[in-house]
N, C-alpha and C. Protein backbone atom coordinates (compact mmCIF):
# COMPACT_ATOMS: atom_id res chain seq x y z
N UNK A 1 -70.54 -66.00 39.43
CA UNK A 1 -70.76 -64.91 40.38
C UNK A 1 -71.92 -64.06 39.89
N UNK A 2 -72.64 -63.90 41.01
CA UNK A 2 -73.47 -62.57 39.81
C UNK A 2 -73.43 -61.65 40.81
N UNK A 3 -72.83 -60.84 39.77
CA UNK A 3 -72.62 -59.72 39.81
C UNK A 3 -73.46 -58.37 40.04
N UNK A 4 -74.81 -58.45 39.69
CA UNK A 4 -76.12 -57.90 39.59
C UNK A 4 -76.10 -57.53 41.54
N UNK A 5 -75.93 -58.27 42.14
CA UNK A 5 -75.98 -58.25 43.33
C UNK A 5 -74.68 -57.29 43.84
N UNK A 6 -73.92 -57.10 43.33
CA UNK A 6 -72.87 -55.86 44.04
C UNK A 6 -73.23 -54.82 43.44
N UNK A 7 -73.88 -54.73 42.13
CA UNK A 7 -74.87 -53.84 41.30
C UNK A 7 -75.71 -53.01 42.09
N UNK A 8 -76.61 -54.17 42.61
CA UNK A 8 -77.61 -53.20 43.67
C UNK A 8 -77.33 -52.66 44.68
N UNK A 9 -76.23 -52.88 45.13
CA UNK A 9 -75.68 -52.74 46.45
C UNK A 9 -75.51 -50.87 46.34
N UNK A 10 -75.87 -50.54 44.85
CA UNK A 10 -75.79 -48.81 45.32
C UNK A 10 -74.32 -48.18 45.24
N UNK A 11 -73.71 -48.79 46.06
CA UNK A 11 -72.51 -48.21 46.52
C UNK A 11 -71.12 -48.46 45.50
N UNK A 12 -70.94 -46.89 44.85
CA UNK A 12 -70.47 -46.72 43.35
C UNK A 12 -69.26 -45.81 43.71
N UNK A 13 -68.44 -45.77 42.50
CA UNK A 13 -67.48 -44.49 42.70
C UNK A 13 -67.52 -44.01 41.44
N UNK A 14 -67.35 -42.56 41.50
CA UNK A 14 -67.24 -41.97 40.23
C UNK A 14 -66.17 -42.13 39.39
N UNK A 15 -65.79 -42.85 37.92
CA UNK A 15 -64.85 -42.44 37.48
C UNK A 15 -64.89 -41.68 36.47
N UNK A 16 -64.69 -40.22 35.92
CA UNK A 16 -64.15 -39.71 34.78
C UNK A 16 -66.14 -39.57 34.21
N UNK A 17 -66.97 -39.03 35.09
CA UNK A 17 -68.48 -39.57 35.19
C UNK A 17 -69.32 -40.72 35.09
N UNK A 18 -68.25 -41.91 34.87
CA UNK A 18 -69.46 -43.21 35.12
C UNK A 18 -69.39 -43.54 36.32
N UNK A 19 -69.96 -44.30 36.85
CA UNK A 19 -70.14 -44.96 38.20
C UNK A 19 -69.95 -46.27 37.97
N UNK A 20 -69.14 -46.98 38.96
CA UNK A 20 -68.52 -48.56 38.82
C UNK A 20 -68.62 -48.94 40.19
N UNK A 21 -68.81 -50.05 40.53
CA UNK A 21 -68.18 -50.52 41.77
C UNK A 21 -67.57 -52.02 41.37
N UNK A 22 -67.45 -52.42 40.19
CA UNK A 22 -66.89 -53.49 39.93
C UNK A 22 -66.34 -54.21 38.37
N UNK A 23 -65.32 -54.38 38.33
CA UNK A 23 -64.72 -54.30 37.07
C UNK A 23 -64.01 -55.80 37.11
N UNK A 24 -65.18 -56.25 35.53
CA UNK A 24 -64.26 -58.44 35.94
C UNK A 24 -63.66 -58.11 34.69
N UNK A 25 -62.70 -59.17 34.44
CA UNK A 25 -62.17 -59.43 33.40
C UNK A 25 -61.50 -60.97 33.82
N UNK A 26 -62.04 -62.11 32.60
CA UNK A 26 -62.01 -63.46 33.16
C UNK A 26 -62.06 -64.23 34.39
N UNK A 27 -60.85 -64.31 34.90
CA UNK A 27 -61.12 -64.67 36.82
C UNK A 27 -60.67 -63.59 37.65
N UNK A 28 -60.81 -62.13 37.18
CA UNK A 28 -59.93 -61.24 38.15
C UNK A 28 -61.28 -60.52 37.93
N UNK A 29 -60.92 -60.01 39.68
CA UNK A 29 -62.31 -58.89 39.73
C UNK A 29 -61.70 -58.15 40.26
N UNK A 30 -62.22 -56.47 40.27
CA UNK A 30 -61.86 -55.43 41.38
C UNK A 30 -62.85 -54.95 41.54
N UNK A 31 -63.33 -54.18 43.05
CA UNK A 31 -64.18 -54.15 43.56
C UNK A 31 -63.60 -52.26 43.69
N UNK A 32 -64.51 -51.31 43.63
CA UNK A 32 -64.02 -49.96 43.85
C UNK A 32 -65.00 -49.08 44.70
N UNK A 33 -65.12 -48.80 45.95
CA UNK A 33 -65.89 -48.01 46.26
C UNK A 33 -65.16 -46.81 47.16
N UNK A 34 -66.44 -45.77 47.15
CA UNK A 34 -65.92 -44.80 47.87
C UNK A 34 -65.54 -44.49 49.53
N UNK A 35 -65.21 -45.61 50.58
CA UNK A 35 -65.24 -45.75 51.72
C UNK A 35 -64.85 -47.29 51.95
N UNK A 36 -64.04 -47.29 53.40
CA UNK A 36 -63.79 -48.66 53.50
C UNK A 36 -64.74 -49.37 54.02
N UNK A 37 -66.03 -48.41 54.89
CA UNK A 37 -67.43 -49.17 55.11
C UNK A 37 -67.80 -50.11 54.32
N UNK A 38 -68.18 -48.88 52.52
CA UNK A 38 -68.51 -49.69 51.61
C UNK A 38 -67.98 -50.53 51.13
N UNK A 39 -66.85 -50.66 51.11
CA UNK A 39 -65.97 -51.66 50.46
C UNK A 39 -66.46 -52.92 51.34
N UNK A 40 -66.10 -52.27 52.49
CA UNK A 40 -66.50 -54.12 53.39
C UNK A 40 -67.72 -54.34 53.01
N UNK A 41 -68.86 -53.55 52.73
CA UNK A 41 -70.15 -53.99 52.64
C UNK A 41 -70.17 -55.01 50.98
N UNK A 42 -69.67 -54.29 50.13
CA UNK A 42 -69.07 -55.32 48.78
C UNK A 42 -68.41 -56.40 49.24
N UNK A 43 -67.40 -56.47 50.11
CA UNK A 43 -66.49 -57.95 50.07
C UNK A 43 -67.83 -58.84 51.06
N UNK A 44 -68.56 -58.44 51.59
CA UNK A 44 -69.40 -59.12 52.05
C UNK A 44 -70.77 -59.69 51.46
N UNK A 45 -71.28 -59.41 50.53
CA UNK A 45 -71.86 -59.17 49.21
C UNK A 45 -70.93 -60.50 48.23
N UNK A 46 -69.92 -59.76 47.98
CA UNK A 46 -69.35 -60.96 47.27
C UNK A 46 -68.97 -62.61 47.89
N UNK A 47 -68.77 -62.45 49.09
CA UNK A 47 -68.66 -63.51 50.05
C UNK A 47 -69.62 -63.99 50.23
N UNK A 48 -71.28 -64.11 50.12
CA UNK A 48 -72.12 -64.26 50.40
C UNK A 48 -72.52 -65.14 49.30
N UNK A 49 -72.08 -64.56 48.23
CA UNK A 49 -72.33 -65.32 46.67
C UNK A 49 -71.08 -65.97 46.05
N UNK A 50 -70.27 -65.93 46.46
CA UNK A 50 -69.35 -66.98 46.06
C UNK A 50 -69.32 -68.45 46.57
N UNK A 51 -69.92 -68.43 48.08
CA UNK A 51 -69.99 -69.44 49.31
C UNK A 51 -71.61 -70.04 48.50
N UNK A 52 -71.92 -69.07 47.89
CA UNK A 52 -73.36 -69.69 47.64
C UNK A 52 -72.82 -70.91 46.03
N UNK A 53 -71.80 -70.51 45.40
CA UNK A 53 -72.20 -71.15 44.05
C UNK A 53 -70.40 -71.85 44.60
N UNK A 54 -70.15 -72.11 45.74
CA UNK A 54 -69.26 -73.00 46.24
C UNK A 54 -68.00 -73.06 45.08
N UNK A 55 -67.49 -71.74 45.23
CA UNK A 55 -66.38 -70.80 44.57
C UNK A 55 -65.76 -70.25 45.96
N UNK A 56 -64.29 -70.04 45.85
CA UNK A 56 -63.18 -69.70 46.74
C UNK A 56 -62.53 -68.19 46.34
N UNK A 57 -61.98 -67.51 46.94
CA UNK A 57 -61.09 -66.25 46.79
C UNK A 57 -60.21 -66.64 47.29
N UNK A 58 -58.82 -66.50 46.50
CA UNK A 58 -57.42 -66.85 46.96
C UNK A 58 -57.10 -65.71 47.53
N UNK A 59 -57.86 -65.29 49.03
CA UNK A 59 -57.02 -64.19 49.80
C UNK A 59 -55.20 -64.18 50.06
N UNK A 60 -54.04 -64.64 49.60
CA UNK A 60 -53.35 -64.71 49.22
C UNK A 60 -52.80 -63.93 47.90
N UNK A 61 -53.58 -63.49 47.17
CA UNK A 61 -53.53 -63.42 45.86
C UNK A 61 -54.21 -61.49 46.14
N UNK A 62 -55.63 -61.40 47.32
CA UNK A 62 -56.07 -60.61 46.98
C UNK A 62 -55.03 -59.14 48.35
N UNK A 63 -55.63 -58.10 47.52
CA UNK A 63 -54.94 -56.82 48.31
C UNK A 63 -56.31 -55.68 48.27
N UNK A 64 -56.00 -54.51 48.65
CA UNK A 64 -56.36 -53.56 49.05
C UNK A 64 -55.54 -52.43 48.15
N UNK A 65 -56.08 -51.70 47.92
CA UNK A 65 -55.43 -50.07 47.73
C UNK A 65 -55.85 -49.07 47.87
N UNK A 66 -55.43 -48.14 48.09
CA UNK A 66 -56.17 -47.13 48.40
C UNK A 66 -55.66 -46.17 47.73
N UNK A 67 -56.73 -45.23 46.73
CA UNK A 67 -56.29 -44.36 45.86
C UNK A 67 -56.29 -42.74 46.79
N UNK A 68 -55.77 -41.86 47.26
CA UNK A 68 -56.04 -40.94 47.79
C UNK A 68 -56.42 -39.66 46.82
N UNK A 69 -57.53 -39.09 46.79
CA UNK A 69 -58.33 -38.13 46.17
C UNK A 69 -57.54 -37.13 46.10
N UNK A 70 -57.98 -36.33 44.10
CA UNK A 70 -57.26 -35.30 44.03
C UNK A 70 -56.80 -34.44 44.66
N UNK A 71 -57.72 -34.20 45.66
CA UNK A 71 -57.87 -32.78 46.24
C UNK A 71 -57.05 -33.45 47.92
N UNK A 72 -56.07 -33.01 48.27
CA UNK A 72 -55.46 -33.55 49.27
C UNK A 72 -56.43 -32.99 50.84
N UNK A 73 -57.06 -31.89 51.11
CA UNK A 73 -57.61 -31.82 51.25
C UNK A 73 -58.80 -32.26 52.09
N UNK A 74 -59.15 -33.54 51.13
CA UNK A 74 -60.30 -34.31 51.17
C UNK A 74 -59.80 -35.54 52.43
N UNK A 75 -58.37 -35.30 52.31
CA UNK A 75 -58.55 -36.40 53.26
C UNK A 75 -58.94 -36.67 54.62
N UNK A 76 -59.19 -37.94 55.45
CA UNK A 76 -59.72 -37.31 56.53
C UNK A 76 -58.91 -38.68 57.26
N UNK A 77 -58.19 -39.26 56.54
CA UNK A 77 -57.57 -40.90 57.88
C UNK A 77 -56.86 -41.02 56.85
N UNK A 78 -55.69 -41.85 56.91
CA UNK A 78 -54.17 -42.67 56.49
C UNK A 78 -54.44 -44.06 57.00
N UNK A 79 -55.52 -43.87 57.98
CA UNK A 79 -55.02 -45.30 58.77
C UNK A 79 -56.82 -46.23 58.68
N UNK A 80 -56.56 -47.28 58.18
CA UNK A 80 -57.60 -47.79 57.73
C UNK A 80 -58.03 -49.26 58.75
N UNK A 81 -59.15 -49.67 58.85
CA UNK A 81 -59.39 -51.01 59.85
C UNK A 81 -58.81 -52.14 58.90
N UNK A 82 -58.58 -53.22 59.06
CA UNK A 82 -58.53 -54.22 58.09
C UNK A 82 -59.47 -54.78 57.21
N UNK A 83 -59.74 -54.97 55.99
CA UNK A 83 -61.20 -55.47 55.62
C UNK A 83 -60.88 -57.20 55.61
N UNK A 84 -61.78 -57.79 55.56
CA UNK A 84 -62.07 -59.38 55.73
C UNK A 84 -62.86 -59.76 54.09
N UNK A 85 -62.30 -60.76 54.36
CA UNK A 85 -63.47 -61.85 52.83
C UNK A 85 -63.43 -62.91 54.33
N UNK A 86 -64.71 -63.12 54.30
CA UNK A 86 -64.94 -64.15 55.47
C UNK A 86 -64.20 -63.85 56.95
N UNK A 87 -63.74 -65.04 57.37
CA UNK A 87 -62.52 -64.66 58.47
C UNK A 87 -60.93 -63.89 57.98
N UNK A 88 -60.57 -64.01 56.63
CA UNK A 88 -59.53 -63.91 56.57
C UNK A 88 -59.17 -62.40 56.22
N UNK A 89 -58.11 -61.68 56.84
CA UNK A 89 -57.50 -60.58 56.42
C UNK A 89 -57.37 -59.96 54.87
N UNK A 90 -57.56 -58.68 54.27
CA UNK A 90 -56.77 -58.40 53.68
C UNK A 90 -55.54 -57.72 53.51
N UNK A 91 -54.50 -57.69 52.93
CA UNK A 91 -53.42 -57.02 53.00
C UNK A 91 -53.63 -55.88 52.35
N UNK A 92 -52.93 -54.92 52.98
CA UNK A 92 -52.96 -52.93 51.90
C UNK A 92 -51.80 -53.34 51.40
N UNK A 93 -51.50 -52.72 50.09
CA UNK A 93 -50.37 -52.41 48.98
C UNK A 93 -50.63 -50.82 49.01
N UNK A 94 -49.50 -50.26 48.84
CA UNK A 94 -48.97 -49.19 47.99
C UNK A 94 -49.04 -49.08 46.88
């Protein structure tokens, strides 16, 4: 996978002051951004380059979460669109 390419993609979240949008460790990745726009714009990004080096995502395997911000506040929706890896759904977890 390269990774360099969800890199450029800009679209980061702050943690604790670094900025991440993606955290591997062997075959597990998580993808973290600040919006479910961006997020789809990453799973699309990553879909683009996985299909390229003819590698699969066990959407089965993958989920969604959604962390809700300190400040309650901040929120502005509960209710989110579905995001996709290709055609297929992802599921939200709690």
């Amino acid at each position: 996978m390269r990774y360099r390419a969800l890199v450029n993609t800009r679209v980061v979240c702050n943690v604790g002051g670094t900025f991440y949008n993606v955290l591997v460790y062997a075959d597990d990745l998580v993808l973290l951004a600040p919006s479910w726009t961006a997020l789809q714009q990453l799973l699309n990004v990553f879909c683009v380059h996985i299909n390229e080096i003819d590698m699969t995502c066990n959407v089965k395997k993958t989920v969604c979460v959604v962390f809700p911000p300190k400040n309650r506040t901040k929120i502005v929706s509960t209710d989110f669109p579905k995001l996709h890896i290709g055609s297929s759904l992802i599921e939200f977890v709690i």
